[in-house]
C-alpha atoms as a PDB file:
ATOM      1  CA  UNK A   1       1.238  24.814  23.135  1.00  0.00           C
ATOM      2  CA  UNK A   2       2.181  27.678  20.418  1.00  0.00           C
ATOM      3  CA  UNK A   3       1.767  27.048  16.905  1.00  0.00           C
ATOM      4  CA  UNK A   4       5.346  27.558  15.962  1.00  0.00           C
ATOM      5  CA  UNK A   5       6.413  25.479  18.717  1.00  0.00           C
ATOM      6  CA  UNK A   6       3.932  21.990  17.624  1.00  0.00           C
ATOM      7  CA  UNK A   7       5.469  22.724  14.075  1.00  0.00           C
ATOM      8  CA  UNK A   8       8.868  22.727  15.644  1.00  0.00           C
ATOM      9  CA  UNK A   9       8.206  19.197  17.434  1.00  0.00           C
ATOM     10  CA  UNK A  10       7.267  17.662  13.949  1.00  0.00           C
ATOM     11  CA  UNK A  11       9.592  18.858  12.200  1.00  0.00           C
ATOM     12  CA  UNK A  12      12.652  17.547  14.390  1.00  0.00           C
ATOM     13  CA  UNK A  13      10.620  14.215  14.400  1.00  0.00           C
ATOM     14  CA  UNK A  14      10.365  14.299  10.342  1.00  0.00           C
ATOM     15  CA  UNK A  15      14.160  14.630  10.736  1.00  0.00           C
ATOM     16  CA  UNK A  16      14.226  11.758  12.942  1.00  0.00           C
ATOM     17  CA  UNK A  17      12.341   9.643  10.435  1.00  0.00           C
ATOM     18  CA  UNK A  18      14.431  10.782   7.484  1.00  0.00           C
ATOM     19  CA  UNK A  19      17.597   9.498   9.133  1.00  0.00           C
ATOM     20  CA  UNK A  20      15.904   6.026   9.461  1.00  0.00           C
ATOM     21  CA  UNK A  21      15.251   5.851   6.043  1.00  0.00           C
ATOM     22  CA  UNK A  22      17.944   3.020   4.128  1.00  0.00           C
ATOM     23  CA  UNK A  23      17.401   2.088   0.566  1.00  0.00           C
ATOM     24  CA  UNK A  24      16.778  -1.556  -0.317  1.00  0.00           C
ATOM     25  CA  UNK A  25      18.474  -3.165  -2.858  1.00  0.00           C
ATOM     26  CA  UNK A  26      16.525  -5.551  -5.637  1.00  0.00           C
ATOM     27  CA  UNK A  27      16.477  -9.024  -4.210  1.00  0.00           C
ATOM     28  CA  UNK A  28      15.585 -12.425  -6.469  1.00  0.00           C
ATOM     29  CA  UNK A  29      12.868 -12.905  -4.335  1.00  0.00           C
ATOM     30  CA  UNK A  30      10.957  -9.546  -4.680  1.00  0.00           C
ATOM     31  CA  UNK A  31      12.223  -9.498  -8.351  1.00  0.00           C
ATOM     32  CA  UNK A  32      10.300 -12.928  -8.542  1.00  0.00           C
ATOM     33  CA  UNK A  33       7.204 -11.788  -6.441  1.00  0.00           C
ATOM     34  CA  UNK A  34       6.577  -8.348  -8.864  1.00  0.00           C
ATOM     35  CA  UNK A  35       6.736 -10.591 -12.304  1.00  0.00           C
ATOM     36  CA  UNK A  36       3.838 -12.204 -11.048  1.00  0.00           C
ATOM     37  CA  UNK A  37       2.291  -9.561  -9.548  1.00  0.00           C
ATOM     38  CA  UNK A  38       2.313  -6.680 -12.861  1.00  0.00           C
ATOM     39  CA  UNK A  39       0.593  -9.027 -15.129  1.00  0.00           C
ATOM     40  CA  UNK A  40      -2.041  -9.589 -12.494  1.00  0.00           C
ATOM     41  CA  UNK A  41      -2.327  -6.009 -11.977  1.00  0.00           C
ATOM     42  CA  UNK A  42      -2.564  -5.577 -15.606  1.00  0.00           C
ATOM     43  CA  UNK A  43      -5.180  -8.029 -16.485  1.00  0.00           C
ATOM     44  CA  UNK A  44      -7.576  -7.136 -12.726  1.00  0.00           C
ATOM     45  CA  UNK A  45      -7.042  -3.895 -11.758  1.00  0.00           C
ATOM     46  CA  UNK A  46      -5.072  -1.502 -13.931  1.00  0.00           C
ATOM     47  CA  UNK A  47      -6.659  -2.249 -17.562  1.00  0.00           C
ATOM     48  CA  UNK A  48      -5.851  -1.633 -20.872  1.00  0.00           C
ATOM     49  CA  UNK A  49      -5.263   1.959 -20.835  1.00  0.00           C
ATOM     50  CA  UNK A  50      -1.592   2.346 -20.962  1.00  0.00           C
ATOM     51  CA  UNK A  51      -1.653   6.338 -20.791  1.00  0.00           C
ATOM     52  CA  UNK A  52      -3.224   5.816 -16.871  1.00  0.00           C
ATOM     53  CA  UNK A  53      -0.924   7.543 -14.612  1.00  0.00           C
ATOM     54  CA  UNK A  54       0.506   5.538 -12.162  1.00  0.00           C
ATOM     55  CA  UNK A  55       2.437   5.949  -9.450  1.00  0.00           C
ATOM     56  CA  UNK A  56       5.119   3.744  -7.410  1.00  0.00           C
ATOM     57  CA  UNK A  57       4.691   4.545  -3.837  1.00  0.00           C
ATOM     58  CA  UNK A  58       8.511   3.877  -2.326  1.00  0.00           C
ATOM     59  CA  UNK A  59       9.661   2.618  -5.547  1.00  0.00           C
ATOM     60  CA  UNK A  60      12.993   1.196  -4.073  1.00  0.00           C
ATOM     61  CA  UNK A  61      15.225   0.997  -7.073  1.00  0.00           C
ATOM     62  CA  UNK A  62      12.428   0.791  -9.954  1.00  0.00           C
ATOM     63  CA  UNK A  63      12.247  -2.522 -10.727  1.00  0.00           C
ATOM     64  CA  UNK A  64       8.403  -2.300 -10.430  1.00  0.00           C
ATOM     65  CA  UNK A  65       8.377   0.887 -12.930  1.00  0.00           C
ATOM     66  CA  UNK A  66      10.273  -0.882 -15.021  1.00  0.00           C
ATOM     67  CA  UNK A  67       7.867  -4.226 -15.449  1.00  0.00           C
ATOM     68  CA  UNK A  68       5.198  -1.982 -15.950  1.00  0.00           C
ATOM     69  CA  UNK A  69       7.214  -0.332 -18.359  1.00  0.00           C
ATOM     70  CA  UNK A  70       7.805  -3.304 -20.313  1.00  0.00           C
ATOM     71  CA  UNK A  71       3.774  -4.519 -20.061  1.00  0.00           C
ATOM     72  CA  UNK A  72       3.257  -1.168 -22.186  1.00  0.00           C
ATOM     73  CA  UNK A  73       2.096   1.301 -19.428  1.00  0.00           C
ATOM     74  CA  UNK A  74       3.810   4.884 -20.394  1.00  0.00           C
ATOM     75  CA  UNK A  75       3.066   7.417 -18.272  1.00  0.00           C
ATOM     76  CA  UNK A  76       4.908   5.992 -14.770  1.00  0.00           C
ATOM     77  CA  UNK A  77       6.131   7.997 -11.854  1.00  0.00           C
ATOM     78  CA  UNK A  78       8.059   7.289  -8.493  1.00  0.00           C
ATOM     79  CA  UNK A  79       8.819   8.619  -5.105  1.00  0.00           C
ATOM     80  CA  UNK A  80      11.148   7.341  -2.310  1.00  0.00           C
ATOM     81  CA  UNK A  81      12.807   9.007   0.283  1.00  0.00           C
ATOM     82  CA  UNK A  82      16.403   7.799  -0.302  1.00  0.00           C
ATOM     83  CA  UNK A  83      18.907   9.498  -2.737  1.00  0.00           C
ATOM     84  CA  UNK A  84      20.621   6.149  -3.397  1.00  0.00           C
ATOM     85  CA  UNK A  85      16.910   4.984  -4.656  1.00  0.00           C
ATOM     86  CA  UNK A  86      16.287   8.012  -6.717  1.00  0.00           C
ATOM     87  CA  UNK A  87      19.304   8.093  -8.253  1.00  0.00           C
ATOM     88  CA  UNK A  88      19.025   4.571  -9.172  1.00  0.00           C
ATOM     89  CA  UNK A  89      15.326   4.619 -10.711  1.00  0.00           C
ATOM     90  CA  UNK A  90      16.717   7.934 -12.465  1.00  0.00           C
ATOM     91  CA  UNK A  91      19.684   6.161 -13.994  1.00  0.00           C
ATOM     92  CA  UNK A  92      16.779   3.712 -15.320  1.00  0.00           C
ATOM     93  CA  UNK A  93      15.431   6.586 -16.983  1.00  0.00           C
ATOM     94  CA  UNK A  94      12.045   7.346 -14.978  1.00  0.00           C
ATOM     95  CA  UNK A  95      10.495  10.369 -13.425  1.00  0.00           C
ATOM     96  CA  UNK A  96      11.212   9.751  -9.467  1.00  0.00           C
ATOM     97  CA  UNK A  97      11.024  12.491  -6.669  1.00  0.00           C
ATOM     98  CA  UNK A  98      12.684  11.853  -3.468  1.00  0.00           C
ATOM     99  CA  UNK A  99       9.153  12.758  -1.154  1.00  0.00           C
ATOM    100  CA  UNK A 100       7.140  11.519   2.097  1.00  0.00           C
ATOM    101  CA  UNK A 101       4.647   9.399   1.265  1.00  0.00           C
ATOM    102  CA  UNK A 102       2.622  11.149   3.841  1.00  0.00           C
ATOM    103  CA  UNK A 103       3.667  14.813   2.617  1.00  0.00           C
ATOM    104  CA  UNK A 104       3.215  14.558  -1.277  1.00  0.00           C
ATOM    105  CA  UNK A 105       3.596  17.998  -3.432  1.00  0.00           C
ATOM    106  CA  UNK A 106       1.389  16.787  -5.771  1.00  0.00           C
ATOM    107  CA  UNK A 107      -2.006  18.220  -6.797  1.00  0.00           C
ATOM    108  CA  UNK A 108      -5.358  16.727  -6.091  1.00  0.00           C
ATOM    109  CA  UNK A 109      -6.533  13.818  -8.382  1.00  0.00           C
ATOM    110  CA  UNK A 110      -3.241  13.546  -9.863  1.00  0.00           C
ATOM    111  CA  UNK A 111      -3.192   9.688 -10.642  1.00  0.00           C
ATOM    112  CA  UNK A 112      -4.992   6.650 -11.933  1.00  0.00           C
ATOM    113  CA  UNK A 113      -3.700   4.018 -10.090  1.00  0.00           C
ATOM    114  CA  UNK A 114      -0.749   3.997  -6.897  1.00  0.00           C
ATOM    115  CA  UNK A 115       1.226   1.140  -6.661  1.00  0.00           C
ATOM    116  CA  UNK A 116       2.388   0.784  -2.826  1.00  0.00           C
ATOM    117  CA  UNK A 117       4.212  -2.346  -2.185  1.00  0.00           C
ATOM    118  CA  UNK A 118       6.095  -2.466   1.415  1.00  0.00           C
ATOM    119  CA  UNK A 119       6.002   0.893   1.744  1.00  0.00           C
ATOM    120  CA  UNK A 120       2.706   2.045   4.340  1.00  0.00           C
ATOM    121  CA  UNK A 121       4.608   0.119   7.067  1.00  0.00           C
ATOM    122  CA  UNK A 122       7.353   2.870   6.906  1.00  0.00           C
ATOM    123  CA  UNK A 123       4.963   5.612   8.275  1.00  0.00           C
ATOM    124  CA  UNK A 124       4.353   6.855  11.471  1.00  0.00           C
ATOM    125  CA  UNK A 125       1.402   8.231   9.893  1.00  0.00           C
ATOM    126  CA  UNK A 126      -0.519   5.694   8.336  1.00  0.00           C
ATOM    127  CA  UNK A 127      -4.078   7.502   8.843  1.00  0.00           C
ATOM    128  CA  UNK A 128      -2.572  10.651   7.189  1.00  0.00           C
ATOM    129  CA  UNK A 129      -0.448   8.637   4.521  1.00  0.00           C
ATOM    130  CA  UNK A 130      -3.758   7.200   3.252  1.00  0.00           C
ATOM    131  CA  UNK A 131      -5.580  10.807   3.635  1.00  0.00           C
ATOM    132  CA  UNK A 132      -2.944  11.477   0.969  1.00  0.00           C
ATOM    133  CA  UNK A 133      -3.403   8.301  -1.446  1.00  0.00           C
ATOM    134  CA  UNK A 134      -7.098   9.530  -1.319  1.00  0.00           C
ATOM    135  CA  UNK A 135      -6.282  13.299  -2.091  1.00  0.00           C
ATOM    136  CA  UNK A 136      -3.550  12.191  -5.133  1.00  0.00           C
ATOM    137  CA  UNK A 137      -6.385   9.322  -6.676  1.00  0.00           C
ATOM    138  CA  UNK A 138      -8.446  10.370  -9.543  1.00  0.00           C
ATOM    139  CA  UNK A 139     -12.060   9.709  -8.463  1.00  0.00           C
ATOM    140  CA  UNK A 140     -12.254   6.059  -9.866  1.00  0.00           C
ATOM    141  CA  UNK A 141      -9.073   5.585  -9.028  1.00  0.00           C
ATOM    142  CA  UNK A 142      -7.564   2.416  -7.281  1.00  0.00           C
ATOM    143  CA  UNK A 143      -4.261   1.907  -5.034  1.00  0.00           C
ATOM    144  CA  UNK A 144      -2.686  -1.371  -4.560  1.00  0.00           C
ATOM    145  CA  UNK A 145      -1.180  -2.262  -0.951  1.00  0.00           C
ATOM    146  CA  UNK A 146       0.915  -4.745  -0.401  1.00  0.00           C
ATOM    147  CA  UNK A 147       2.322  -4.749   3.474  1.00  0.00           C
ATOM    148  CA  UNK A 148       3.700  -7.336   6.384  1.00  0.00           C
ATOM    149  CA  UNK A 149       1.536  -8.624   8.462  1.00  0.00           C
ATOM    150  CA  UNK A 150       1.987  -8.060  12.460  1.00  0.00           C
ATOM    151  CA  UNK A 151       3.233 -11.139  14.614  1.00  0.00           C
ATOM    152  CA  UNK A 152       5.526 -12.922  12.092  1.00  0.00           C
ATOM    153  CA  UNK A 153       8.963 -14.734  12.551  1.00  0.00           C
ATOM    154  CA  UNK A 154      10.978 -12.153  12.018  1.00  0.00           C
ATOM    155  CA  UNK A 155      10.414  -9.632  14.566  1.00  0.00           C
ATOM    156  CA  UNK A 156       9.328  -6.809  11.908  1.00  0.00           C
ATOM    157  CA  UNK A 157       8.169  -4.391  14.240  1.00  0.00           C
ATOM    158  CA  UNK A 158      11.686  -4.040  15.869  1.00  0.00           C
ATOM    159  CA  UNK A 159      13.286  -3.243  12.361  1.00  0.00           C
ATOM    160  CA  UNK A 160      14.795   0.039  11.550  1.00  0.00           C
ATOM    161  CA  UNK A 161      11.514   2.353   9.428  1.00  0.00           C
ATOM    162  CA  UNK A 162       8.626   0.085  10.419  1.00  0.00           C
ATOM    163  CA  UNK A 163       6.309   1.998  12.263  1.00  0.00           C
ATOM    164  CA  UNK A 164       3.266   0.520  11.017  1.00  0.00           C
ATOM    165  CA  UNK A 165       2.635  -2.932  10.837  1.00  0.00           C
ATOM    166  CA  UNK A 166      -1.205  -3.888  11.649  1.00  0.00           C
ATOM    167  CA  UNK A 167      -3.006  -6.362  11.084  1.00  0.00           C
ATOM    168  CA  UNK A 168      -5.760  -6.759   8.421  1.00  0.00           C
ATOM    169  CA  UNK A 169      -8.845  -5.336  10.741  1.00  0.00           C
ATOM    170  CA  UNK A 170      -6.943  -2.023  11.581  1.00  0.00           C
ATOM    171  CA  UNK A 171      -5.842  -1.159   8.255  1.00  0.00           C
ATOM    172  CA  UNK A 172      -9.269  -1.604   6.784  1.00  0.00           C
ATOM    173  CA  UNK A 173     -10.766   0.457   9.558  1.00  0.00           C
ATOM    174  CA  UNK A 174      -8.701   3.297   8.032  1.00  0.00           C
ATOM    175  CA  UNK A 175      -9.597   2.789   4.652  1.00  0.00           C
ATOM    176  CA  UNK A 176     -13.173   2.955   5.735  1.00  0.00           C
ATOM    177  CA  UNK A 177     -12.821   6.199   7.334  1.00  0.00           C
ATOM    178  CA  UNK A 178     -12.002   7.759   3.982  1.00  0.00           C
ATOM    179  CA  UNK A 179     -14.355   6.082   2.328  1.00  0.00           C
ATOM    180  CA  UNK A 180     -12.630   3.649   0.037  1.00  0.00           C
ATOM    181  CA  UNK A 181     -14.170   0.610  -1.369  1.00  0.00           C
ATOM    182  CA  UNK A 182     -12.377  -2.222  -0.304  1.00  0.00           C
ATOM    183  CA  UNK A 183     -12.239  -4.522  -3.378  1.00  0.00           C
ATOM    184  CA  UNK A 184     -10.032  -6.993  -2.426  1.00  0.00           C
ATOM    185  CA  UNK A 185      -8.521  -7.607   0.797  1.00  0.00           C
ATOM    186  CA  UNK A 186      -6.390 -11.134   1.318  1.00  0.00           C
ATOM    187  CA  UNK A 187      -2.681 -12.702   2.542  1.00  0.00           C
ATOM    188  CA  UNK A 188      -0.341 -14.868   1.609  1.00  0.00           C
ATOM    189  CA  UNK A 189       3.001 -16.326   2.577  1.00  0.00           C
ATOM    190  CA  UNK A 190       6.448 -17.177   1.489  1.00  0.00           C
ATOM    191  CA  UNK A 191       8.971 -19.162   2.729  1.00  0.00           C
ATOM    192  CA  UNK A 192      11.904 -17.845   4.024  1.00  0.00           C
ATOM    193  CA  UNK A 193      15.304 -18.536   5.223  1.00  0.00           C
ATOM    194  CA  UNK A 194      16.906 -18.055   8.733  1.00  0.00           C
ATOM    195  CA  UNK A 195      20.047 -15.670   7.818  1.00  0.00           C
ATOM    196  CA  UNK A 196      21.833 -17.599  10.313  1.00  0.00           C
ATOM    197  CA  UNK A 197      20.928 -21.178   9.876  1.00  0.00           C
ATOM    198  CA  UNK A 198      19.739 -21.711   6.245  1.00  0.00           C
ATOM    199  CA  UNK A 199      18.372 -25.332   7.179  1.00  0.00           C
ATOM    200  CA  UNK A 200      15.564 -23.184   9.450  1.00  0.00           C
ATOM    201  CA  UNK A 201      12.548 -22.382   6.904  1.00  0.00           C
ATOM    202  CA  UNK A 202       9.990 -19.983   8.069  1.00  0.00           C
ATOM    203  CA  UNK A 203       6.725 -18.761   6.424  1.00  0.00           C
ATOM    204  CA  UNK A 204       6.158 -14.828   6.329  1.00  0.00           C
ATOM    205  CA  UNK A 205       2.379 -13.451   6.130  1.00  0.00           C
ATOM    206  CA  UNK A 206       1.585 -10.269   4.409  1.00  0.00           C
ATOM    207  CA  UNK A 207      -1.747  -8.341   3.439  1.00  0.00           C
ATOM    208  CA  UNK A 208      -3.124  -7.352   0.362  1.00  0.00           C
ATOM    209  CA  UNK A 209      -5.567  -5.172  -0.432  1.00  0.00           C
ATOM    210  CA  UNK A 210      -7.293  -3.228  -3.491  1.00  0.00           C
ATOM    211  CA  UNK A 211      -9.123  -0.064  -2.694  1.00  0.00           C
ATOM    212  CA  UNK A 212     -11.129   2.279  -5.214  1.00  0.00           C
ATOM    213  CA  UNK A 213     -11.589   5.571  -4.308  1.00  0.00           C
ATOM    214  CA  UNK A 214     -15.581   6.427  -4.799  1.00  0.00           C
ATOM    215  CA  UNK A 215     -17.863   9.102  -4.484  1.00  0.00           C
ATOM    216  CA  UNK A 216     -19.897   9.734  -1.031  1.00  0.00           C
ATOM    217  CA  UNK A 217     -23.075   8.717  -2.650  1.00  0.00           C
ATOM    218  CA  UNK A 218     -21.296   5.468  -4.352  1.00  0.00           C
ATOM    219  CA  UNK A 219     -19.968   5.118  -0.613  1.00  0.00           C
ATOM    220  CA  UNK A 220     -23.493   5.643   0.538  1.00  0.00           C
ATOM    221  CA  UNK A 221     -24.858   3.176  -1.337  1.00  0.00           C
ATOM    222  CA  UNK A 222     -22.010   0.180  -0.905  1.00  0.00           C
ATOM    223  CA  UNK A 223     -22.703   0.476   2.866  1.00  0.00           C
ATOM    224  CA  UNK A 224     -26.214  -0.325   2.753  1.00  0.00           C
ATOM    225  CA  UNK A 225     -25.764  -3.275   0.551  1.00  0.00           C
ATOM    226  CA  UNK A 226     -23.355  -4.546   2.902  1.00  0.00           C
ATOM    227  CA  UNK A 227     -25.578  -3.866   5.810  1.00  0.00           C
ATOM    228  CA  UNK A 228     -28.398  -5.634   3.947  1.00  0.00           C
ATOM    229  CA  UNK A 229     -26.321  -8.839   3.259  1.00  0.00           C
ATOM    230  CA  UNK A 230     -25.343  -9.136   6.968  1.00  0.00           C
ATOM    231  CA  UNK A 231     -29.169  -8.683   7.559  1.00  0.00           C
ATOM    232  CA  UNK A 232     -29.717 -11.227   5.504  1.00  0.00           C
ATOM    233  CA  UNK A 233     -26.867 -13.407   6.754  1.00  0.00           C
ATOM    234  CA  UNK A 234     -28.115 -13.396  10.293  1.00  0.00           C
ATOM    235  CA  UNK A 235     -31.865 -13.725   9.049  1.00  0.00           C
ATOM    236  CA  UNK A 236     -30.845 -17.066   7.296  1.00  0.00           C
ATOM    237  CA  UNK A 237     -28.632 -18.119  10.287  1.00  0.00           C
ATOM    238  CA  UNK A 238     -31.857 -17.705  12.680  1.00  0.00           C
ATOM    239  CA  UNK A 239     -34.228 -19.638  10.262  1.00  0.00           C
ATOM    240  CA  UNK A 240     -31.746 -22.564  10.386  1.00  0.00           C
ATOM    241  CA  UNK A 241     -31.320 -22.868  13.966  1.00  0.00           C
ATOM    242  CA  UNK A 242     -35.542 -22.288  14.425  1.00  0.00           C
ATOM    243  CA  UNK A 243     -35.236 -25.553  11.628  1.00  0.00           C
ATOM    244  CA  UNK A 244     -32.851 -27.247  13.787  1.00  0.00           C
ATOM    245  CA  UNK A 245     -35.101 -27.046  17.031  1.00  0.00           C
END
């Protein structure tokens, strides 16, 4: 297949993924979920340096930019690719772009720290979107993820812009390949509501993780410690179960 005609095949499929795109509208719930969340960014992850750039990854409305505008951060950016969002985290008075996750203009090592809540389950390219988080990260830099897991009550997977929702194993995988630490990966749940029966309560799981972008040699070197604590794991295993017999 010609060049010109692959390009022509993504781009009409780009188009196809831009008309899928709907904005999201601040709920309670989410409102609720990010005052917890900036402080704990703030006090584990982020720091004290409140000139880091960060960026919100899918910034919906700017709620999030605006909690970490209040905790004292200053230098705070957004993307999303609906006008209705843009124009709303505008009106708020921050920097916003509308632009692809997966197709960012900006240069290499442009930020400190990405903050991506629900947003990596809206590409159909997760292995390139994170080849981008890496390219945009400062070396040092870290990238919160916050995403639904796969399998849940609501069926997720069928909704309108979710392309992407894997489970814990998978995304890690992907980190790996571009050689992020993983420093934290977790879930939790909340308790929902059916929409049509508000006496039927639910539980919804989501993923978490923390990655730190690091040099090949830091890379290197995290991979043999891990390799010597499984090592080490199974050595201990096999010297209880010799005890045993």
């Amino acid at each position: 297949m010609e060049t010109k005609d692959k390009t022509k095949k993504i781009e009409d499929f780009l188009t196809k993924v831009s008309n899928e795109v709907y904005s999201e509208p601040n709920t309670d719930m989410h409102k609720k979920m990010i005052d917890q969340l900036i402080p704990d960014l703030e006090k584990n992850q982020i720091g004290d340096n409140k000139d880091q750039k960060i960026l919100d990854v899918g910034c919906g409305q700017g709620y999030a930019l605006e909690k970490l505008k209040e905790a004292g951060f200053t230098n705070l950016q957004g993307i999303t690719m609906s006008d209705d969002d843009v124009k709303a985290t505008h009106d708020l008075g921050f920097d916003c772009q509308k632009m692809d996750q997966s197709f960012m203009s900006f240069e290499d090592e442009s930020f400190d720290f990405l903050f991506v809540r629900h947003c990596v389950e809206h590409s159909p390219f997760p292995y390139l979107t994170l080849g981008e988080f890496h390219r945009v990260l400062k070396m040092g830099g870290k990238a919160y993820l916050e995403m639904p897991a796969p399998d849940n009550h609501r069926p997720l997977e069928y909704m309108a812009n979710h392309y992407s929702i894997m489970g814990a194993k998978q995304w890690a995988a992907l980190f790996l390949r571009y050689k992020f630490q993983i420093q934290v990966a977790t879930d939790f749940t909340i308790e929902l509501f059916d929409g049509k029966d508000p006496d039927i309560k639910f539980n919804e799981r989501n993923l978490v993780f923390v990655i730190k972008k690091v040099t090949d040699e830091e890379f290197k070197q995290l991979a043999i410690a891990e390799q010597k604590a499984i090592a080490e794991k199974q050595a201990q295993k096999q010297s209880q179960e010799s005890t045993k017999k």
